[in-house]
PDB file of N, CA and C in Angstrom:
ATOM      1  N   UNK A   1      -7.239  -2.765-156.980  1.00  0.00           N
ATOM      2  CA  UNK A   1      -6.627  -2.603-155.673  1.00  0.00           C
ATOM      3  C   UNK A   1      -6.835  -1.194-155.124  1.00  0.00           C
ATOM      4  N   UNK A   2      -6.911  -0.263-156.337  1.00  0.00           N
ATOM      5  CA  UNK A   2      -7.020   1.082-155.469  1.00  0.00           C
ATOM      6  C   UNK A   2      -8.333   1.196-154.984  1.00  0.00           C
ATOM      7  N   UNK A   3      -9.512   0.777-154.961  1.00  0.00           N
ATOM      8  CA  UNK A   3     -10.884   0.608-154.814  1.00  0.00           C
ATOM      9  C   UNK A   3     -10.506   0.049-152.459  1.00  0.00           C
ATOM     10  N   UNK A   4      -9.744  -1.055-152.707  1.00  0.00           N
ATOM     11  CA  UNK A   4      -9.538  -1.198-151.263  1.00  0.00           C
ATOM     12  C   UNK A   4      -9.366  -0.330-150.594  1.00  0.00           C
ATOM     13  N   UNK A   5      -7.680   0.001-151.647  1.00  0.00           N
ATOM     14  CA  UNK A   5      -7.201   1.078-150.492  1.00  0.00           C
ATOM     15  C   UNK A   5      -7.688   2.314-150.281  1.00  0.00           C
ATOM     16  N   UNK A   6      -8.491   2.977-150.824  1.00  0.00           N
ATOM     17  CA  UNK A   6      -9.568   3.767-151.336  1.00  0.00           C
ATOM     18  C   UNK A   6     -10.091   3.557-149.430  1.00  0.00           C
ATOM     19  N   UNK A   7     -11.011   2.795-149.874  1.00  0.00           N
ATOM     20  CA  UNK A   7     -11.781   2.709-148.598  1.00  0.00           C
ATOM     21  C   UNK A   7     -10.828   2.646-147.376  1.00  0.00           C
ATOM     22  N   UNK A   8      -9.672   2.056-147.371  1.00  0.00           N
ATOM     23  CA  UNK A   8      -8.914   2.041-145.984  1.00  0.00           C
ATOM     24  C   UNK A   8      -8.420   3.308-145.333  1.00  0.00           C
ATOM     25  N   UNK A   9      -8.461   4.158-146.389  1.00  0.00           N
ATOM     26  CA  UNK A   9      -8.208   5.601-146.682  1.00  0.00           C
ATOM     27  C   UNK A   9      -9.080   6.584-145.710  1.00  0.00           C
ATOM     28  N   UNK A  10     -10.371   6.222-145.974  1.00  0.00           N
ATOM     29  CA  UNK A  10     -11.612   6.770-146.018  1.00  0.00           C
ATOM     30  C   UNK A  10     -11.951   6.042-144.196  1.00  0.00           C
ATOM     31  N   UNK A  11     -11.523   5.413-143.575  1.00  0.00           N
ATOM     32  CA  UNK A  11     -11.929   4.721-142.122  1.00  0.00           C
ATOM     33  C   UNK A  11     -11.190   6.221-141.682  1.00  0.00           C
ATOM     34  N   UNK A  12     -11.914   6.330-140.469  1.00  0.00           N
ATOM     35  CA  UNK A  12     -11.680   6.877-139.092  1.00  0.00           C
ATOM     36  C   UNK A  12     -12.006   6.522-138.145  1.00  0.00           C
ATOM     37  N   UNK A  13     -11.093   6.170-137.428  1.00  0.00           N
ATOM     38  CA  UNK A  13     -11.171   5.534-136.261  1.00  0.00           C
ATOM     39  C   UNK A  13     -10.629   6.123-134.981  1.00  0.00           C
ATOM     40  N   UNK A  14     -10.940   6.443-133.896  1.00  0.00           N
ATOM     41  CA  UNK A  14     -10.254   6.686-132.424  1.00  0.00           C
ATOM     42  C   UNK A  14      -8.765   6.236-132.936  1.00  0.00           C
ATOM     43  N   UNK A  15      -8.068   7.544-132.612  1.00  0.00           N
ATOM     44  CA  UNK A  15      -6.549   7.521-132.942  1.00  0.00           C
ATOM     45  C   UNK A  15      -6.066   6.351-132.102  1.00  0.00           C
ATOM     46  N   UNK A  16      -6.440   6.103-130.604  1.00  0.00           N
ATOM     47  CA  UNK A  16      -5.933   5.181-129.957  1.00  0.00           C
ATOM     48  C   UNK A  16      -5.695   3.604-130.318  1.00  0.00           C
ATOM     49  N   UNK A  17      -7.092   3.494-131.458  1.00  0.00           N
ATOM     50  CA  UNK A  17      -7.652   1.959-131.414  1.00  0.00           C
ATOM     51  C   UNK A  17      -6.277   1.770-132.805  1.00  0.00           C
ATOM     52  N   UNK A  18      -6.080   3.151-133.677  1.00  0.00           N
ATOM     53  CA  UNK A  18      -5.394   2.773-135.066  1.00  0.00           C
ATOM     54  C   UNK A  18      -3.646   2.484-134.250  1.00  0.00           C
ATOM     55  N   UNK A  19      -3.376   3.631-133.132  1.00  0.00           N
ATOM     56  CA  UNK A  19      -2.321   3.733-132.638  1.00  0.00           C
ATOM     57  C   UNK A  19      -1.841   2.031-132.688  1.00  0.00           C
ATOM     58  N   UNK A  20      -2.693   1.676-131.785  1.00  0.00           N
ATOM     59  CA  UNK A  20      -2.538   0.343-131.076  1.00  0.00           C
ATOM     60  C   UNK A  20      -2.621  -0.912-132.244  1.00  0.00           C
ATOM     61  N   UNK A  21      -3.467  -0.654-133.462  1.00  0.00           N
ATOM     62  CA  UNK A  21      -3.353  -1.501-134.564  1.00  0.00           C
ATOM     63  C   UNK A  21      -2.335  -1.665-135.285  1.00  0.00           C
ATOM     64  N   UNK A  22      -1.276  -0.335-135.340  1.00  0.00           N
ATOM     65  CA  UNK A  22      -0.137  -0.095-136.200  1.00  0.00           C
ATOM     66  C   UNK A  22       1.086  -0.602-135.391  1.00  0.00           C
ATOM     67  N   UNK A  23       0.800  -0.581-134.278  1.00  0.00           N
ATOM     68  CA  UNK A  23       1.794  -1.734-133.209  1.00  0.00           C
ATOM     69  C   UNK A  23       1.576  -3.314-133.214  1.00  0.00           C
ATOM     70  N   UNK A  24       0.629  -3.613-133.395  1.00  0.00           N
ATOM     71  CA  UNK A  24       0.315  -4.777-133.132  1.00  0.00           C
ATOM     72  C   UNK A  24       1.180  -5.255-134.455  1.00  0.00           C
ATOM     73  N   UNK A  25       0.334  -4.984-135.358  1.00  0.00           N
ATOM     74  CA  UNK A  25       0.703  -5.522-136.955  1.00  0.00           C
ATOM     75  C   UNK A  25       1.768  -5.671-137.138  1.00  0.00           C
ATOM     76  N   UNK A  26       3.109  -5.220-136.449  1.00  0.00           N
ATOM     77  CA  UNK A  26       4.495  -5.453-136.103  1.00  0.00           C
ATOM     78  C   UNK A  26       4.602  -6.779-136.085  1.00  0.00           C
ATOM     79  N   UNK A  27       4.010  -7.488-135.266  1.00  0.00           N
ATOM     80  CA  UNK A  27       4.093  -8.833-135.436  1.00  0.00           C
ATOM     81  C   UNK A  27       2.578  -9.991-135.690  1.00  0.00           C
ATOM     82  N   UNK A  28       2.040  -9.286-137.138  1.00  0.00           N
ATOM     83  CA  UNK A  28       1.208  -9.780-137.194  1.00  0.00           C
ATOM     84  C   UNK A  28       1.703 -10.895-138.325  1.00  0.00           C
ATOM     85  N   UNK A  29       1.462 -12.361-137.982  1.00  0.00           N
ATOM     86  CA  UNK A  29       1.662 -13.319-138.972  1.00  0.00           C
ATOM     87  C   UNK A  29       0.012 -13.776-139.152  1.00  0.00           C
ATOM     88  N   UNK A  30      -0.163 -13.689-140.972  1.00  0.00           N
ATOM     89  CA  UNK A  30      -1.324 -14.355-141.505  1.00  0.00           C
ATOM     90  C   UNK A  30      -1.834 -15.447-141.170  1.00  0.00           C
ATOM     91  N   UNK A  31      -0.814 -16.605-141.063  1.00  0.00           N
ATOM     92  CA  UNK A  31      -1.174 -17.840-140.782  1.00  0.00           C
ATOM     93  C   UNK A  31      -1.641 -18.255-139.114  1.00  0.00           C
ATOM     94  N   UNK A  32      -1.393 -17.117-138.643  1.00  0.00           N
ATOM     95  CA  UNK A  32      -1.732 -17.842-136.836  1.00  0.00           C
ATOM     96  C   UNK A  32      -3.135 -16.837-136.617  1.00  0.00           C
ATOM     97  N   UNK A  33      -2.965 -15.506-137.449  1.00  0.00           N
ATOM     98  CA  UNK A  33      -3.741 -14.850-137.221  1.00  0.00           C
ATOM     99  C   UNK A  33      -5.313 -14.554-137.694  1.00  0.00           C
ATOM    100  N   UNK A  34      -5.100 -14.824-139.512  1.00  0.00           N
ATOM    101  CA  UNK A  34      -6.422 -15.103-139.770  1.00  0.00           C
ATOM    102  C   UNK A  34      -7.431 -16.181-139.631  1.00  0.00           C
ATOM    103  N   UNK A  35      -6.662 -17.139-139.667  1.00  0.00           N
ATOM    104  CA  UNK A  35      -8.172 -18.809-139.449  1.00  0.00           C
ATOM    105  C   UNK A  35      -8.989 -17.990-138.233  1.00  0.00           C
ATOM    106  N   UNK A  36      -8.130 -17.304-137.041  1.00  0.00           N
ATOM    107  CA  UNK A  36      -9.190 -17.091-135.869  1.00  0.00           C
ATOM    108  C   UNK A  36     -10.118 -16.316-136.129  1.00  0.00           C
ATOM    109  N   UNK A  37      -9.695 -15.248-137.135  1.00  0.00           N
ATOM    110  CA  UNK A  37     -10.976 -14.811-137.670  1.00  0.00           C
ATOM    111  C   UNK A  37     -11.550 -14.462-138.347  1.00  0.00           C
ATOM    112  N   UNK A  38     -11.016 -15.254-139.351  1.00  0.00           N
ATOM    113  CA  UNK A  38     -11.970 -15.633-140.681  1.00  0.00           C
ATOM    114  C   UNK A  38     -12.328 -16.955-140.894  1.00  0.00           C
ATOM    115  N   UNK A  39     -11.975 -17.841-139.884  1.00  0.00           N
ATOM    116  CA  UNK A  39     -12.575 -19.402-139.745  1.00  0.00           C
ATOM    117  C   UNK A  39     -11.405 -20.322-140.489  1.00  0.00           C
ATOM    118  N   UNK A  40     -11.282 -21.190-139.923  1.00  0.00           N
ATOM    119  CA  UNK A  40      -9.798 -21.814-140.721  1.00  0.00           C
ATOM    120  C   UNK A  40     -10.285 -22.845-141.713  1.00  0.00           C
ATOM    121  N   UNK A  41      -9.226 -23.413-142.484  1.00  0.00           N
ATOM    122  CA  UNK A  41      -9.640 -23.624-144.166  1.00  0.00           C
ATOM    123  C   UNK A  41      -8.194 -23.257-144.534  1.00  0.00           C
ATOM    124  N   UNK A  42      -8.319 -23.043-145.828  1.00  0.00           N
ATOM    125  CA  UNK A  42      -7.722 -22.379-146.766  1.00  0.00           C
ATOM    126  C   UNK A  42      -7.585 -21.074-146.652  1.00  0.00           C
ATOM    127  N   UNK A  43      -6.418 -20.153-146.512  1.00  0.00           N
ATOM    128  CA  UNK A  43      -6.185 -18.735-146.259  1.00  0.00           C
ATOM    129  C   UNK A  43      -6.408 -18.026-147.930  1.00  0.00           C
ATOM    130  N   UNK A  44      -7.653 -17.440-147.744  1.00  0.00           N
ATOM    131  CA  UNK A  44      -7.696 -16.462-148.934  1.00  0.00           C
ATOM    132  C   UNK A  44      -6.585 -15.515-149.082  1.00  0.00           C
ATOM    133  N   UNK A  45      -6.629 -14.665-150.573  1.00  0.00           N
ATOM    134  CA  UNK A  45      -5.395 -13.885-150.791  1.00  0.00           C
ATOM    135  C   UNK A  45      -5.633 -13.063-150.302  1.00  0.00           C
ATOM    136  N   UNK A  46      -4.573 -12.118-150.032  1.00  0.00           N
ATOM    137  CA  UNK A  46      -4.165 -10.876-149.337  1.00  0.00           C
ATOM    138  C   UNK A  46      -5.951  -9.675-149.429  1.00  0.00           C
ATOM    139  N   UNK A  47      -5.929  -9.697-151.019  1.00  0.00           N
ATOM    140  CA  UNK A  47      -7.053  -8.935-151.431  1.00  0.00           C
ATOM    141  C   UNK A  47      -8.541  -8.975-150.759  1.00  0.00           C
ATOM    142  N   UNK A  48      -8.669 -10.692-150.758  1.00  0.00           N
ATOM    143  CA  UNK A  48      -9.857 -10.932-150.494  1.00  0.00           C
ATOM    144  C   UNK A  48      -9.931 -11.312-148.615  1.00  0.00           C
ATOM    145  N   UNK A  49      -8.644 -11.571-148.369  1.00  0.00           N
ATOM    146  CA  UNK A  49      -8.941 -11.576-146.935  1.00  0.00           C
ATOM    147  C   UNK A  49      -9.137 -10.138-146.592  1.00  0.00           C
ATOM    148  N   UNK A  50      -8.558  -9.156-147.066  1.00  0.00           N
ATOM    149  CA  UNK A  50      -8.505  -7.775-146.410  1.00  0.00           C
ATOM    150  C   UNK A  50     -10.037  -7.155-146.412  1.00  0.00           C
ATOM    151  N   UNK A  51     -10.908  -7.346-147.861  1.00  0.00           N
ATOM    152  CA  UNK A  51     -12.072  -7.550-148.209  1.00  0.00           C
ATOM    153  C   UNK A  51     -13.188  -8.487-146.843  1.00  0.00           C
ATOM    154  N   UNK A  52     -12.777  -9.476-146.683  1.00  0.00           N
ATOM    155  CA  UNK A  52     -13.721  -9.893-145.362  1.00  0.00           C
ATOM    156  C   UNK A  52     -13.492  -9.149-144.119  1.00  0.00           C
ATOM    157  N   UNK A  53     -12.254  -9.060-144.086  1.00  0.00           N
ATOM    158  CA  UNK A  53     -11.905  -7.942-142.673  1.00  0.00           C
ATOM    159  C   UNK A  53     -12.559  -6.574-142.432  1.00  0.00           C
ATOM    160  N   UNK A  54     -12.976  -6.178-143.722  1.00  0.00           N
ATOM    161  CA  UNK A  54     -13.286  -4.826-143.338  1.00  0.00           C
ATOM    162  C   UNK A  54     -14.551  -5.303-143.317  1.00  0.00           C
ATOM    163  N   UNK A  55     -15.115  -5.704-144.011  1.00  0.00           N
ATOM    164  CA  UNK A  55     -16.581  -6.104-143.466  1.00  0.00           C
ATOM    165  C   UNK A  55     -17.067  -5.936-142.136  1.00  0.00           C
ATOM    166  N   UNK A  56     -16.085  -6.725-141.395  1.00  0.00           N
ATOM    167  CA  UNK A  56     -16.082  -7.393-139.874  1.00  0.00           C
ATOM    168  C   UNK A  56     -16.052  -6.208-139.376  1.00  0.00           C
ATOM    169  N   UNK A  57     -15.019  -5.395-139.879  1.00  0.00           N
ATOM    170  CA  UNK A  57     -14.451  -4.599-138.829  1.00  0.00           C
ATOM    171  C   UNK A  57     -15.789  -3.338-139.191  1.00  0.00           C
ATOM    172  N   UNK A  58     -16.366  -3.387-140.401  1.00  0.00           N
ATOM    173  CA  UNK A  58     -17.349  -2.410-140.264  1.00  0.00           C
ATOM    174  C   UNK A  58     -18.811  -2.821-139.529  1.00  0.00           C
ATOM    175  N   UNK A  59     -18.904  -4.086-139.160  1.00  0.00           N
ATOM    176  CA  UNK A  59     -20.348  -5.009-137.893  1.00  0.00           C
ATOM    177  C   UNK A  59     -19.548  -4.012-136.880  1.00  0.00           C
ATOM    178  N   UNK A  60     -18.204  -4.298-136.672  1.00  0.00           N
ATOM    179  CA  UNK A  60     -18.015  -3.957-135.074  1.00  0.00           C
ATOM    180  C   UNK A  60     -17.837  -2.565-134.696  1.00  0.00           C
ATOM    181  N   UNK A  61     -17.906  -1.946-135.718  1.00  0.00           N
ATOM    182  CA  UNK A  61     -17.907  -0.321-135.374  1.00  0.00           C
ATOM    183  C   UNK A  61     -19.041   0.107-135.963  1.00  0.00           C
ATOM    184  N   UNK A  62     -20.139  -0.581-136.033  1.00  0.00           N
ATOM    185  CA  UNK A  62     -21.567  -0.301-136.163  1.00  0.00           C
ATOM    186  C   UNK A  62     -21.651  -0.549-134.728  1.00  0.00           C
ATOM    187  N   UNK A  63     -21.390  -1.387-134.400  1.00  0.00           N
ATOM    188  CA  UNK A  63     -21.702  -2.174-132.512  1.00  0.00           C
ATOM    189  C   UNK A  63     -20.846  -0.960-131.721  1.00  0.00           C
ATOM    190  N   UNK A  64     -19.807  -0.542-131.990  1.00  0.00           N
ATOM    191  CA  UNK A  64     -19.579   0.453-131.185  1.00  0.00           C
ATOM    192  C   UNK A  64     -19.756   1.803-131.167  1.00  0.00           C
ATOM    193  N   UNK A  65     -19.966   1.956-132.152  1.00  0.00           N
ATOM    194  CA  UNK A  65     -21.224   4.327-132.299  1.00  0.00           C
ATOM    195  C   UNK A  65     -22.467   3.338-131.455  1.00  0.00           C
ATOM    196  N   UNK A  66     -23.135   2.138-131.478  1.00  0.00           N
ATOM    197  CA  UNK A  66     -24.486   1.990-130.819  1.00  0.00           C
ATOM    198  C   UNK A  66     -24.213   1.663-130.039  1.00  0.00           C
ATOM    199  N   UNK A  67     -22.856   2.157-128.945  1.00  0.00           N
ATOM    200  CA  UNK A  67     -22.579   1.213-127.698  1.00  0.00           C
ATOM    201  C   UNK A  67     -23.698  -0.158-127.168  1.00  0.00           C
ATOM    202  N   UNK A  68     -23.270  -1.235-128.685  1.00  0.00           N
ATOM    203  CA  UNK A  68     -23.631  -2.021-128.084  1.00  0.00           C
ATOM    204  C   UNK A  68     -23.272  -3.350-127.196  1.00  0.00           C
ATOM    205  N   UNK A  69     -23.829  -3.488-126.134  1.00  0.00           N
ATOM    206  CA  UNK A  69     -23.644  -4.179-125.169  1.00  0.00           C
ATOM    207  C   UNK A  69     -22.603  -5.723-125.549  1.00  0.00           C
ATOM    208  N   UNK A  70     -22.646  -6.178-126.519  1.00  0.00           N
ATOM    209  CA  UNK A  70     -21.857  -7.665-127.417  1.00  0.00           C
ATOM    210  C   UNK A  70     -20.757  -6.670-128.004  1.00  0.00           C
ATOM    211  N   UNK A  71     -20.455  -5.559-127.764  1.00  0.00           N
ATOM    212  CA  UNK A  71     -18.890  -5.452-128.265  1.00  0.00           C
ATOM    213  C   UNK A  71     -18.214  -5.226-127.524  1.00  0.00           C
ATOM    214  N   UNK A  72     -16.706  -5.758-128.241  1.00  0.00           N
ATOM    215  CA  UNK A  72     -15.601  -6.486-127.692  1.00  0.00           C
ATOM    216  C   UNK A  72     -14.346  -5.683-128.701  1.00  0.00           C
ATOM    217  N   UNK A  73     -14.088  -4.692-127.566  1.00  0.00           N
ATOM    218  CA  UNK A  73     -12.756  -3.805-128.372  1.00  0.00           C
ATOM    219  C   UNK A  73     -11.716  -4.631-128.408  1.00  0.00           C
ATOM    220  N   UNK A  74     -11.245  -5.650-127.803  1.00  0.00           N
ATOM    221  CA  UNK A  74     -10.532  -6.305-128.258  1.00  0.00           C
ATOM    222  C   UNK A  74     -10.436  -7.098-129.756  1.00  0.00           C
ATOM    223  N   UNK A  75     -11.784  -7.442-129.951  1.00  0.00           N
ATOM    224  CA  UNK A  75     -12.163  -8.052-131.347  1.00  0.00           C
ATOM    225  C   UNK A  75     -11.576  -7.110-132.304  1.00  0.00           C
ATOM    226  N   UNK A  76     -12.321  -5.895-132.142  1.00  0.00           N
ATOM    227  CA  UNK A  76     -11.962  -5.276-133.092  1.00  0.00           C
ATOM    228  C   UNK A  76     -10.415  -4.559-133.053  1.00  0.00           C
ATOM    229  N   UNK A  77      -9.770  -4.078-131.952  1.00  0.00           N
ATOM    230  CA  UNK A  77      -8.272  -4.360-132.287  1.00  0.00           C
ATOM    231  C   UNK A  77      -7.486  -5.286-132.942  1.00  0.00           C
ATOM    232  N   UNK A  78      -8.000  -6.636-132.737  1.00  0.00           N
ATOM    233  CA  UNK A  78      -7.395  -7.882-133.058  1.00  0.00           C
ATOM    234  C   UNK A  78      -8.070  -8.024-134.575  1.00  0.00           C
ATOM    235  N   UNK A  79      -9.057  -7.353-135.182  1.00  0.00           N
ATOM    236  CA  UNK A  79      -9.212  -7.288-136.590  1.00  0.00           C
ATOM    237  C   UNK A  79      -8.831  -5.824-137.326  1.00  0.00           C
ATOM    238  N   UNK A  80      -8.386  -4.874-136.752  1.00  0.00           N
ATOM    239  CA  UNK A  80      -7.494  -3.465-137.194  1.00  0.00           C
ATOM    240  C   UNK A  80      -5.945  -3.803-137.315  1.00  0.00           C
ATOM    241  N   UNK A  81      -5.346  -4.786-136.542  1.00  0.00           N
ATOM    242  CA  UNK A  81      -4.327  -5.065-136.993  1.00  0.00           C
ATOM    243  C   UNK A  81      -4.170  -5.795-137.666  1.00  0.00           C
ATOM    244  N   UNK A  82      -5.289  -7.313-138.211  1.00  0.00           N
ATOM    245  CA  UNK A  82      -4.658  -8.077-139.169  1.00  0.00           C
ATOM    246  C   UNK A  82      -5.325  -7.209-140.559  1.00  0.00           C
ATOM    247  N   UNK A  83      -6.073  -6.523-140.521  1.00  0.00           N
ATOM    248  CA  UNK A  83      -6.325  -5.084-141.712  1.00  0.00           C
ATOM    249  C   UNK A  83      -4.771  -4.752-142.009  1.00  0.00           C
ATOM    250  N   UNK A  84      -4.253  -4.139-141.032  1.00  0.00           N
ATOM    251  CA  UNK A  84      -3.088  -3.206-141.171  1.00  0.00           C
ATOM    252  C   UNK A  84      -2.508  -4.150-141.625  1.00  0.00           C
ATOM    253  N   UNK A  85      -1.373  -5.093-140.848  1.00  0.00           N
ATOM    254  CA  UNK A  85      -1.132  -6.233-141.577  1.00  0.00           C
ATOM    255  C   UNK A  85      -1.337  -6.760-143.051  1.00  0.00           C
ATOM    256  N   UNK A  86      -2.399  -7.101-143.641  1.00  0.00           N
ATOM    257  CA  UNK A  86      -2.595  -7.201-144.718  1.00  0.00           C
ATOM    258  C   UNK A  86      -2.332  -6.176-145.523  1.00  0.00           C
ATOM    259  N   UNK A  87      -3.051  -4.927-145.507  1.00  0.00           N
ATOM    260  CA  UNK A  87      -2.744  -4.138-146.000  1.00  0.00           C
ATOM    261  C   UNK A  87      -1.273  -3.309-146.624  1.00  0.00           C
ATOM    262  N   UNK A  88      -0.657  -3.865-145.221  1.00  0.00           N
ATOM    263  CA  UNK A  88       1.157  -3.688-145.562  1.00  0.00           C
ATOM    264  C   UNK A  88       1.501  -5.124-146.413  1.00  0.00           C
ATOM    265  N   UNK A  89       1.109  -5.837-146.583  1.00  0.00           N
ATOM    266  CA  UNK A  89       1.389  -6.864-147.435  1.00  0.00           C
ATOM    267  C   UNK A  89       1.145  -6.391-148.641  1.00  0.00           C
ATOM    268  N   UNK A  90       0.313  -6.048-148.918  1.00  0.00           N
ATOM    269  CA  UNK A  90      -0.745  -5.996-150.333  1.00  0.00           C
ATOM    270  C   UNK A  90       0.313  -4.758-151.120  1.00  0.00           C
ATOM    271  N   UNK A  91       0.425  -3.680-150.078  1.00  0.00           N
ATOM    272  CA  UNK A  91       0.388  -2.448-150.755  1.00  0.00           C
ATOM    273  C   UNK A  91       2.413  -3.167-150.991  1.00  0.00           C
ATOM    274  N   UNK A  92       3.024  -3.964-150.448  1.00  0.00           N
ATOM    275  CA  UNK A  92       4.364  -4.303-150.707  1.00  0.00           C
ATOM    276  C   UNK A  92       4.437  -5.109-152.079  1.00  0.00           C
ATOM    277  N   UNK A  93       3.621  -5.740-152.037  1.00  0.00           N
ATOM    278  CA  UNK A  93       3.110  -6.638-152.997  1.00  0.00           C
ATOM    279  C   UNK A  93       3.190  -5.599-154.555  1.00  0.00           C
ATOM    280  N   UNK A  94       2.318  -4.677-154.240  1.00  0.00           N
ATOM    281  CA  UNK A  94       1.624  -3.927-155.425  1.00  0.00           C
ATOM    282  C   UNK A  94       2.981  -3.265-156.152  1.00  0.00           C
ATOM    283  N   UNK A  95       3.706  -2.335-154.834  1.00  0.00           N
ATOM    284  CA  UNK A  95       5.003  -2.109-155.363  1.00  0.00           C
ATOM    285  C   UNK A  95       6.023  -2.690-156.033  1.00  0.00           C
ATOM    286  N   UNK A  96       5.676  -3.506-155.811  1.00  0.00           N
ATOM    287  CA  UNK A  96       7.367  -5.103-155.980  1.00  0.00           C
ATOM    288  C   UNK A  96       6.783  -5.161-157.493  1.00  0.00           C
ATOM    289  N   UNK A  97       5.554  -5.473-157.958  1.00  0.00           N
ATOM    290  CA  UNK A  97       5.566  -5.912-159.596  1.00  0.00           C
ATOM    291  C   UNK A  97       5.411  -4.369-160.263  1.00  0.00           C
ATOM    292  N   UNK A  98       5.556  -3.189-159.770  1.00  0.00           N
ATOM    293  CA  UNK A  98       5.085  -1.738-160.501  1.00  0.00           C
ATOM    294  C   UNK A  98       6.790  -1.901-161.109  1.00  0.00           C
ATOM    295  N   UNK A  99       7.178  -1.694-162.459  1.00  0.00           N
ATOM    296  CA  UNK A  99       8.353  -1.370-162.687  1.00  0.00           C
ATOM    297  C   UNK A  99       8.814  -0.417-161.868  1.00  0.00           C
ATOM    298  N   UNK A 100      10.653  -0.742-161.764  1.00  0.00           N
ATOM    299  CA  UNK A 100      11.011   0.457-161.182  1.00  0.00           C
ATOM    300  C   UNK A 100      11.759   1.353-162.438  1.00  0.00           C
ATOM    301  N   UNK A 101      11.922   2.432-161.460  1.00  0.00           N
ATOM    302  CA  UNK A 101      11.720   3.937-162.637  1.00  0.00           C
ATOM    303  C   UNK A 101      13.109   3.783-163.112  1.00  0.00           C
ATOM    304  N   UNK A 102      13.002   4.216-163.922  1.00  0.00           N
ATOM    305  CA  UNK A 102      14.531   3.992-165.293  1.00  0.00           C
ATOM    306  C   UNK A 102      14.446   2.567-165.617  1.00  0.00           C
ATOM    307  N   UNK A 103      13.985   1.554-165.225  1.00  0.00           N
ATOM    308  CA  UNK A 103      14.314   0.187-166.086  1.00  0.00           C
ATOM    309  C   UNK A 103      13.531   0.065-167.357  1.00  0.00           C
ATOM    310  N   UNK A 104      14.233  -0.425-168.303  1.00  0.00           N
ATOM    311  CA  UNK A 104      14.159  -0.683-169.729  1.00  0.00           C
ATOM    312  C   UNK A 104      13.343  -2.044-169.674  1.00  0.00           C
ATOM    313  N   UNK A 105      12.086  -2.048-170.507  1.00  0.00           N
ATOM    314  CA  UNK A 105      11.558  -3.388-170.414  1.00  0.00           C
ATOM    315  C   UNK A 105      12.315  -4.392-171.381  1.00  0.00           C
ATOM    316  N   UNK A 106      12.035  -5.617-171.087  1.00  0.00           N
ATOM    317  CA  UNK A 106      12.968  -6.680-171.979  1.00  0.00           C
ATOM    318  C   UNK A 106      12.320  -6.376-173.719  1.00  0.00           C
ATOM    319  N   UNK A 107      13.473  -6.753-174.408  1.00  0.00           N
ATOM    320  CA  UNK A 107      13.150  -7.248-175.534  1.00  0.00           C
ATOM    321  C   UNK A 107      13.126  -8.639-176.179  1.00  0.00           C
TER     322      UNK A 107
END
């Protein structure tokens, strides 16, 4: 997991586009949000959807340093927040099974 977040770490993006991603993700639900764009099916886990997202989200910010003409800042807002989104899942996730500090493991 730290290998993800590693890289999520490592993005820079126009403060505006992250501004606007870290709002959105407020009400980002997985189930309405990823089939649109990751194709609907079966919702992969947190890990591996976050894993296709950045993919995506790294086509569309190749398309935008080459201002190219087929990008759609909306797309890629609408895939920075279900990133963020996930990402606040994952990293809640990761916490919740890390023991917490002073507990005694079972015997």
């Amino acid at each position: 997991m730290q290998d993800i977040f590693s890289r999520l770490n490592a993005l820079h993006r126009p403060r505006l586009m992250m501004r606007a991603a870290r709002i959105g993700a407020q009400e980002y639900h997985r189930t309405a949000h990823l089939p649109r764009l990751l194709g609907y099916g079966a919702l992969p886990r947190h890990g591996a959807a976050l894993m296709r997202l950045m993919d995506i989200e790294s086509g569309l910010e190749d398309q935008r340093t080459a201002s190219d003409a087929g990008y759609s800042l909306i797309r890629h807002v609408d895939v920075l927040i279900a990133m963020v989104g996930e990402a606040r899942v994952l990293r809640a996730a990761q916490a919740g099974s890390a023991p917490k500090p002073g507990a005694h493991p079972a015997t």
